[in-house]
Each structure stands twice: as structure tokens, then as C-alpha cells.
N, C-alpha and C. Protein backbone atom coordinates (compact mmCIF):
# COMPACT_ATOMS: atom_id res chain seq x y z
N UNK A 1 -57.63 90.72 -16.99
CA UNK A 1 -57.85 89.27 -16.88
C UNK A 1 -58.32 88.95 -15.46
N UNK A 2 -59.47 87.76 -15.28
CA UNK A 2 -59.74 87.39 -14.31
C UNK A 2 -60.09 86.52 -13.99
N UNK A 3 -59.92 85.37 -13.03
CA UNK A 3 -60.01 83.77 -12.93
C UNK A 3 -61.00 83.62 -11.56
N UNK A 4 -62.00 83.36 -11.41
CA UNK A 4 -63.16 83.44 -10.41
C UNK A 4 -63.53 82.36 -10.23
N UNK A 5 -62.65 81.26 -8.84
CA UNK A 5 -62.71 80.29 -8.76
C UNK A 5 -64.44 79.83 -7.93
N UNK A 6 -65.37 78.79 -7.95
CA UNK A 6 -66.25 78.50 -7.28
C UNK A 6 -66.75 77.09 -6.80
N UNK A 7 -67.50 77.10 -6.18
CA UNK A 7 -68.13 75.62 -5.56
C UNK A 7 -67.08 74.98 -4.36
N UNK A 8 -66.52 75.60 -3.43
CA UNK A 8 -65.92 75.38 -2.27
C UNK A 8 -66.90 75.18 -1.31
N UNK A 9 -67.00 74.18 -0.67
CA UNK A 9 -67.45 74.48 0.95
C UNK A 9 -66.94 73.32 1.31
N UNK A 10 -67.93 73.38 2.61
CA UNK A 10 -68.01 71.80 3.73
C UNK A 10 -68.17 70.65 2.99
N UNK A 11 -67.86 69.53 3.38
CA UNK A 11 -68.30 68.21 2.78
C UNK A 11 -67.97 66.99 3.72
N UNK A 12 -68.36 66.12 3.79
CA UNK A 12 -68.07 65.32 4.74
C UNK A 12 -67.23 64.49 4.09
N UNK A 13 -66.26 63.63 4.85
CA UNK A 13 -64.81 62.73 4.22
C UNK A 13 -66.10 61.77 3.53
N UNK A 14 -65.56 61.59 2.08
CA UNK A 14 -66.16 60.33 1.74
C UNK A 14 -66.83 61.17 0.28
N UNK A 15 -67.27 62.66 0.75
CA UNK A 15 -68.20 62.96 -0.19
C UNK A 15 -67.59 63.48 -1.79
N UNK A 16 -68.10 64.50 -2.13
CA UNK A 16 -67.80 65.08 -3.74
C UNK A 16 -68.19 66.75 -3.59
N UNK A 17 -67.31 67.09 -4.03
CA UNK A 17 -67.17 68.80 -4.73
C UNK A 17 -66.88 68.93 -5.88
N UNK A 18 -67.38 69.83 -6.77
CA UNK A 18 -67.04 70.01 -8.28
C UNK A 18 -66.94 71.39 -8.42
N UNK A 19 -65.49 71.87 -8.43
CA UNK A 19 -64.95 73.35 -8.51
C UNK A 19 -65.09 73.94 -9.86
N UNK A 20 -65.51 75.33 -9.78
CA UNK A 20 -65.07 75.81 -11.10
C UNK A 20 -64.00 77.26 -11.00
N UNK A 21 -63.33 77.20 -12.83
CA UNK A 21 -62.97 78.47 -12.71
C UNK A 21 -63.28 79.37 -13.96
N UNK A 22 -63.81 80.30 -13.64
CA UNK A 22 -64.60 81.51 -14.63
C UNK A 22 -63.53 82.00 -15.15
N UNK A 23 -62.77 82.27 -16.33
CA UNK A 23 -61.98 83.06 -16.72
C UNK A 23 -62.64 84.31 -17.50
N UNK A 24 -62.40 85.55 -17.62
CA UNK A 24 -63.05 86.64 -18.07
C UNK A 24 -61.73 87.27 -18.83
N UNK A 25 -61.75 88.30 -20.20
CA UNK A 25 -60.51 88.93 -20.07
C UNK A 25 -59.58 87.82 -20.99
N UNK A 26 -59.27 86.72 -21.02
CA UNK A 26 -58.87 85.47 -21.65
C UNK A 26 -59.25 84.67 -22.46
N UNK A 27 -58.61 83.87 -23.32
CA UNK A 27 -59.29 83.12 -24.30
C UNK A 27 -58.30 81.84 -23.75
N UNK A 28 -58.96 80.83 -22.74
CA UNK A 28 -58.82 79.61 -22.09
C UNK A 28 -58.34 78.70 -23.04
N UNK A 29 -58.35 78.78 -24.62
CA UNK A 29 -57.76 77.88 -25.49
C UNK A 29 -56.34 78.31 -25.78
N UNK A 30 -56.03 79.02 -25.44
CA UNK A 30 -54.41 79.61 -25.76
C UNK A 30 -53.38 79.29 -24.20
N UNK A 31 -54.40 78.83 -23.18
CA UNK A 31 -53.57 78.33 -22.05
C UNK A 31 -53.88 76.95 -21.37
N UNK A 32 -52.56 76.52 -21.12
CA UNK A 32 -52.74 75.27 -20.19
C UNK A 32 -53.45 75.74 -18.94
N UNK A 33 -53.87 75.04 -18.31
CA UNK A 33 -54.95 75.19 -16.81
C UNK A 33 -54.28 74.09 -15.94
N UNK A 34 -54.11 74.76 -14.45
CA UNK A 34 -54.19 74.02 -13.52
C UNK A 34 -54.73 74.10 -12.40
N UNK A 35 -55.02 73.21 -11.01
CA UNK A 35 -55.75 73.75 -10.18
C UNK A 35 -54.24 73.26 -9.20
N UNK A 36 -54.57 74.03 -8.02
CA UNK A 36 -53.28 73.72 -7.04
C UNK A 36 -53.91 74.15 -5.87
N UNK A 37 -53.25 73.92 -4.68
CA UNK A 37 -54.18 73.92 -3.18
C UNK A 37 -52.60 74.08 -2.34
N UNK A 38 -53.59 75.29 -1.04
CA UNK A 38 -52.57 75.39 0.11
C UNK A 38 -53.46 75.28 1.38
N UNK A 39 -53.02 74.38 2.12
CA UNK A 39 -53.31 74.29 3.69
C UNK A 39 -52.65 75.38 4.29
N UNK A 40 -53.19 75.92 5.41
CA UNK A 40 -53.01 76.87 6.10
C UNK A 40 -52.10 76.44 6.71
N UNK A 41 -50.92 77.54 6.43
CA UNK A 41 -49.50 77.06 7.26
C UNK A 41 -48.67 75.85 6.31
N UNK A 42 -48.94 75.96 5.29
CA UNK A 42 -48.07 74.90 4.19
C UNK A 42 -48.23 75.38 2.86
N UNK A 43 -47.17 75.17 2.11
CA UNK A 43 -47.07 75.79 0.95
C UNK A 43 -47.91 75.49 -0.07
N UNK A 44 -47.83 76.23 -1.23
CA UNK A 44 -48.58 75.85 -2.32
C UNK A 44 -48.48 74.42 -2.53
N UNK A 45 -49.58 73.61 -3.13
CA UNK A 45 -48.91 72.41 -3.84
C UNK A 45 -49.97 72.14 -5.14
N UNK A 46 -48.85 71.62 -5.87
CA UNK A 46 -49.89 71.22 -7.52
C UNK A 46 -51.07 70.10 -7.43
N UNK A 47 -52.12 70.22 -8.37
CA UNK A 47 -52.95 69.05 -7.67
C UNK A 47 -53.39 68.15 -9.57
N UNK A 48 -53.35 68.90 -10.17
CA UNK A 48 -53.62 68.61 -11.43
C UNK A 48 -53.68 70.16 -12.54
N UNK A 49 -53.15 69.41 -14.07
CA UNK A 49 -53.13 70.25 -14.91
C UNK A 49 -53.77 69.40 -16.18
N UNK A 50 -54.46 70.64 -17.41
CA UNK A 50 -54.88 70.00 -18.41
C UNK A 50 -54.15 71.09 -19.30
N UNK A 51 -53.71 69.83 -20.74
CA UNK A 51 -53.17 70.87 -21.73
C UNK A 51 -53.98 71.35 -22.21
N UNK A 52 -53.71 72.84 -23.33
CA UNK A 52 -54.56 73.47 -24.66
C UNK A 52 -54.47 72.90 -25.34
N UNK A 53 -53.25 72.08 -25.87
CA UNK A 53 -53.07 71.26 -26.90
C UNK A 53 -54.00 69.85 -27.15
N UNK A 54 -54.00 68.84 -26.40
CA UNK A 54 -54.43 67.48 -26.77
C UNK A 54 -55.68 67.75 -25.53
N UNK A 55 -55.76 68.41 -24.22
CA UNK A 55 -56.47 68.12 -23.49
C UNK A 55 -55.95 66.90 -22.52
N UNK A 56 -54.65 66.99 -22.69
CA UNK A 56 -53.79 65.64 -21.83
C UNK A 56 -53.87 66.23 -20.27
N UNK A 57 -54.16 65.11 -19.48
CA UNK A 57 -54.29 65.35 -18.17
C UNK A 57 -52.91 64.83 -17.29
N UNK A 58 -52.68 65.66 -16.20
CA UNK A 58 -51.70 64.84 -15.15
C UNK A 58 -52.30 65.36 -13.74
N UNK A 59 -52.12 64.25 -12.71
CA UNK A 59 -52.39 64.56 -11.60
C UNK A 59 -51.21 64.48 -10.29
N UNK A 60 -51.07 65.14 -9.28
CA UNK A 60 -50.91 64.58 -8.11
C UNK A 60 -51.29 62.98 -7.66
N UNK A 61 -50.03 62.24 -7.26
CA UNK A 61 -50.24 60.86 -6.31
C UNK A 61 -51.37 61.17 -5.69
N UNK A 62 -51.30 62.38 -4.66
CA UNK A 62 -52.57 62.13 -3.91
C UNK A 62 -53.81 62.72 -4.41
N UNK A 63 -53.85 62.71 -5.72
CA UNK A 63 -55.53 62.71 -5.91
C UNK A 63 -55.62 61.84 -6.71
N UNK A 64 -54.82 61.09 -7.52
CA UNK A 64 -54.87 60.42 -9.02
C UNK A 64 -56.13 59.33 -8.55
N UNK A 65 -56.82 59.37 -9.17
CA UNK A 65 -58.17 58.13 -9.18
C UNK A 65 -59.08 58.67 -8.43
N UNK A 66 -59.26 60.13 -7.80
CA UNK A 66 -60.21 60.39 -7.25
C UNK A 66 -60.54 61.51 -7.26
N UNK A 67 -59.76 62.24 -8.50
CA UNK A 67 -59.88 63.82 -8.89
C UNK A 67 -59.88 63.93 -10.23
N UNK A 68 -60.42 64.84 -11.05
CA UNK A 68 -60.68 64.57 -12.16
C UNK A 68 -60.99 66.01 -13.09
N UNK A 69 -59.89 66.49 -13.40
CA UNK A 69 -60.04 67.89 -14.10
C UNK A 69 -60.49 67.41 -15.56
N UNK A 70 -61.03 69.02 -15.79
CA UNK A 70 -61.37 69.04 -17.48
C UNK A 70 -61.83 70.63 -17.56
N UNK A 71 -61.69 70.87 -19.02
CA UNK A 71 -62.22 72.27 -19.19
C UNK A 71 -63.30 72.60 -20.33
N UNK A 72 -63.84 73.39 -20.60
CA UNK A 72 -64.81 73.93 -21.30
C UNK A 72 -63.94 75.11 -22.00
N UNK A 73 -63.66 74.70 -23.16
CA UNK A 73 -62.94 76.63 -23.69
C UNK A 73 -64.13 77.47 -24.53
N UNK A 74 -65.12 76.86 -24.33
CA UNK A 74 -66.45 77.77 -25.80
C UNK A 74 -66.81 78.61 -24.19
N UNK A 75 -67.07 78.40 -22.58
CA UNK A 75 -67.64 78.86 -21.85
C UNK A 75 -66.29 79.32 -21.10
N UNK A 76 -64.90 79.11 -21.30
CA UNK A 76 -63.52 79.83 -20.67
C UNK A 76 -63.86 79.27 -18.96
N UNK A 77 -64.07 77.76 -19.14
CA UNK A 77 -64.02 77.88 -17.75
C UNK A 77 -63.39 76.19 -17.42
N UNK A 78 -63.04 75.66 -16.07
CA UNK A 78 -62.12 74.84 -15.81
C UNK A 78 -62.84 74.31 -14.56
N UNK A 79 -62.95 72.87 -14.72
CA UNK A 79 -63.58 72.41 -13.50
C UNK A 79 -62.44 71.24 -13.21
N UNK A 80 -62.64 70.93 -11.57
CA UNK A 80 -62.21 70.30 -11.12
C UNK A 80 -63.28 69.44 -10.07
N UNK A 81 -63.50 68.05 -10.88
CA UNK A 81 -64.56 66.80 -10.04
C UNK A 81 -63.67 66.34 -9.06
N UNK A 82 -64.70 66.48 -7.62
CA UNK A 82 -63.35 66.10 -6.31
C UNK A 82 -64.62 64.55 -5.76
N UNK A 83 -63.66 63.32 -5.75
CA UNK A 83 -64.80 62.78 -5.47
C UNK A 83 -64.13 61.59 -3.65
N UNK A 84 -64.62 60.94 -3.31
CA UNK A 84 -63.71 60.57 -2.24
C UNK A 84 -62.93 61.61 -1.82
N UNK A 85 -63.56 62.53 -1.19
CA UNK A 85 -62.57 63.71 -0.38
C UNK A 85 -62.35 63.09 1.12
N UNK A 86 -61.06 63.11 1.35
CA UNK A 86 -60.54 63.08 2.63
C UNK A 86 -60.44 64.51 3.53
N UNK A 87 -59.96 64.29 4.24
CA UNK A 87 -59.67 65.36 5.42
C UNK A 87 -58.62 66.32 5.15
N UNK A 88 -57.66 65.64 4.38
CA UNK A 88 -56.43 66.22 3.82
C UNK A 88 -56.29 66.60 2.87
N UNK A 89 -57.74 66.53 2.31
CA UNK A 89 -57.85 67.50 0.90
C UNK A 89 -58.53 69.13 1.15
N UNK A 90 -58.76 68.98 2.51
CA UNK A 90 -58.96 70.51 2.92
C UNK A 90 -57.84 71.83 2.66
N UNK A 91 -57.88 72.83 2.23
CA UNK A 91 -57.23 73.30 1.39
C UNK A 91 -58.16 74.73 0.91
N UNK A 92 -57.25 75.69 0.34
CA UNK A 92 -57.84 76.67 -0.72
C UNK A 92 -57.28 76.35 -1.36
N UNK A 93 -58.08 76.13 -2.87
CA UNK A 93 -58.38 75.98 -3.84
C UNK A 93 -58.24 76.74 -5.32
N UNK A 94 -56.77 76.85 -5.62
CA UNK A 94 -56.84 77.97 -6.57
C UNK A 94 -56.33 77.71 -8.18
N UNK A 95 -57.10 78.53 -9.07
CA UNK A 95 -56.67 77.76 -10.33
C UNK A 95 -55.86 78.74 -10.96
N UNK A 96 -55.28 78.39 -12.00
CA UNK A 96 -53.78 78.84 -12.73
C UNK A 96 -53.91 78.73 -14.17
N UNK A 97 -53.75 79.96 -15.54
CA UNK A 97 -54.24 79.57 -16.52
C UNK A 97 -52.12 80.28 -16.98
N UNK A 98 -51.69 79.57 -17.50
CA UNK A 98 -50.43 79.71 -18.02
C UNK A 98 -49.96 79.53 -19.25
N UNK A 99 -48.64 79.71 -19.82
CA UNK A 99 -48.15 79.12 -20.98
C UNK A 99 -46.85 78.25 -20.82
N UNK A 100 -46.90 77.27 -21.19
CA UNK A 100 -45.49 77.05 -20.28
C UNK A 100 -44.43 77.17 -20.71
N UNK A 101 -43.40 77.45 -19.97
CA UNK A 101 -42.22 77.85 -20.34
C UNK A 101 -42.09 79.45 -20.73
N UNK A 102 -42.92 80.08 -20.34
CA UNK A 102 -43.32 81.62 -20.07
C UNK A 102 -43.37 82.11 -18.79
N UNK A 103 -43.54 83.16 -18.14
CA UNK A 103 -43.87 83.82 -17.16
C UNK A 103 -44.69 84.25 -17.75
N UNK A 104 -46.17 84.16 -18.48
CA UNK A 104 -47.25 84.72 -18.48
C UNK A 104 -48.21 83.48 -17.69
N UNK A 105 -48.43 83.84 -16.72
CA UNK A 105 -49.43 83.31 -15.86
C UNK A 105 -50.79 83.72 -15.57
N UNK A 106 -51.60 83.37 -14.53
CA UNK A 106 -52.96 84.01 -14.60
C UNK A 106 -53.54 83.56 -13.30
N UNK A 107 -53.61 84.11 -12.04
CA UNK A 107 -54.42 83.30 -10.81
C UNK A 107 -55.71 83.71 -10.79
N UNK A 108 -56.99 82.81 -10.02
CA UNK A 108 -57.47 83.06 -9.42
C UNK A 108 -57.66 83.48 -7.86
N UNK A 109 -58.41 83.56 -6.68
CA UNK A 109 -58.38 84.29 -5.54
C UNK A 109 -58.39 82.88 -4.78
N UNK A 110 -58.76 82.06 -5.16
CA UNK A 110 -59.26 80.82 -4.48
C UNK A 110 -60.70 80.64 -4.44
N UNK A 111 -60.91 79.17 -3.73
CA UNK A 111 -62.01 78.88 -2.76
C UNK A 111 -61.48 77.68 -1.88
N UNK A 112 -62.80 78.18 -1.02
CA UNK A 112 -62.08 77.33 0.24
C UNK A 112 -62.81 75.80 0.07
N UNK A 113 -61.97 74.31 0.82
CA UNK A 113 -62.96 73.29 0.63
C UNK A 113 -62.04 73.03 1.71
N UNK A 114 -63.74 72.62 2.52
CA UNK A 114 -63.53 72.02 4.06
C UNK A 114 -63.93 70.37 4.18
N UNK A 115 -63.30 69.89 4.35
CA UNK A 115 -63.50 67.94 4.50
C UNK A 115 -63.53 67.86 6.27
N UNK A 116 -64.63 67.81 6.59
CA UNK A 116 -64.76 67.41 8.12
C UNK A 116 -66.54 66.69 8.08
N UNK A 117 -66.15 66.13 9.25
CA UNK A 117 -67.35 65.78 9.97
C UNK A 117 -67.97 66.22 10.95
């Protein structure tokens, strides 16, 4: 199994990134998806998840209204629309394909997204 996160870089505060994650090895309809982010020198933190089931979304306070997951399961892949990026959304970028209430999990490596001017 393999989760090959992409579309990280620079962006200026204000702008938009649209992440993806490639799953290979997996069939993306048998797992919930999430994306989650760590600043250097701070722990993991959750940022949003979508179910297998309904496709029900939840987000993080600090992205809700300006982040916007969804997935593709015919192409096994998981995007995350970043739009109004702040400074403090700088972060690696890593996505998570799970079951819940299992320890069968699934990471990707990351990508990086830089919010500066």
C-alpha cells in the first residue's frame, strides 16, 4: 500500500492550494480519508476527514469555511481545496486512509505547504 501525497508549495497568505493523495495498493472506497498537518516543532494535528459511507465531511475550527476536502474512489485519490491560506496553515501535509475503530491505518510521506510573502 501506498499514499503519495501532492501539490505542496509556496503561496502567498490570501492565496489557494489544492492537495492530492494517490493511493496505490488500496481500494479508497473501503476507507475513511483524512488529511492532518504538523508544523515543525508541534505535533500532529487533524485538519479534516471524509467518510466511505455517506461522503460526510468534518473539519477543524481552523479551517472550517476555507478548506474543503473530497475524494474520487473510481481514481483512489483524495483532495484537499485550501483556499484563504494564512501563515499558520504552513505545515506538512499528510493524508491518512483508515477504518475506524481499527488499527488498520494507511499514511502518506507528506507535502510541504509554505504560506509566506
Amino acid at each position: 500500500v501506498q499514499l503519495v501525497e501532492s501539490g505542496g508549495g509556496l503561496v502567498q497568505p490570501g492565496g489557494s492550494l489544492r492537495l492530492s493523495c494517490k493511493g496505490s495498493g488500496i481500494t479508497f472506497g473501503r476507507y475513511a480519508l483524512s488529511w492532518l498537518r504538523q508544523e515543525l516543532g508541534k505535533e500532529r494535528e487533524w485538519v479534516a476527514t471524509i467518510s466511505n459511507v455517506d461522503d460526510g465531511t468534518n473539519y477543524a475550527n481552523s479551517v472550517k469555511g476555507r478548506f474543503t476536502i473530497s475524494r474520487d474512489d473510481a481514481e483512489n485519490t483524495l483532495y484537499l481545496q485550501m483556499n484563504s491560506l494564512k501563515r499558520e496553515d504552513t505545515a506538512v501535509y499528510y493524508c491518512k486512509a483508515f477504518i475506524p475503530r481499527s488499527d488498520n491505518d494507511y499514511w502518506g510521506q507528506g507535502t510541504q505547504v509554505t504560506v509566506s510573502s
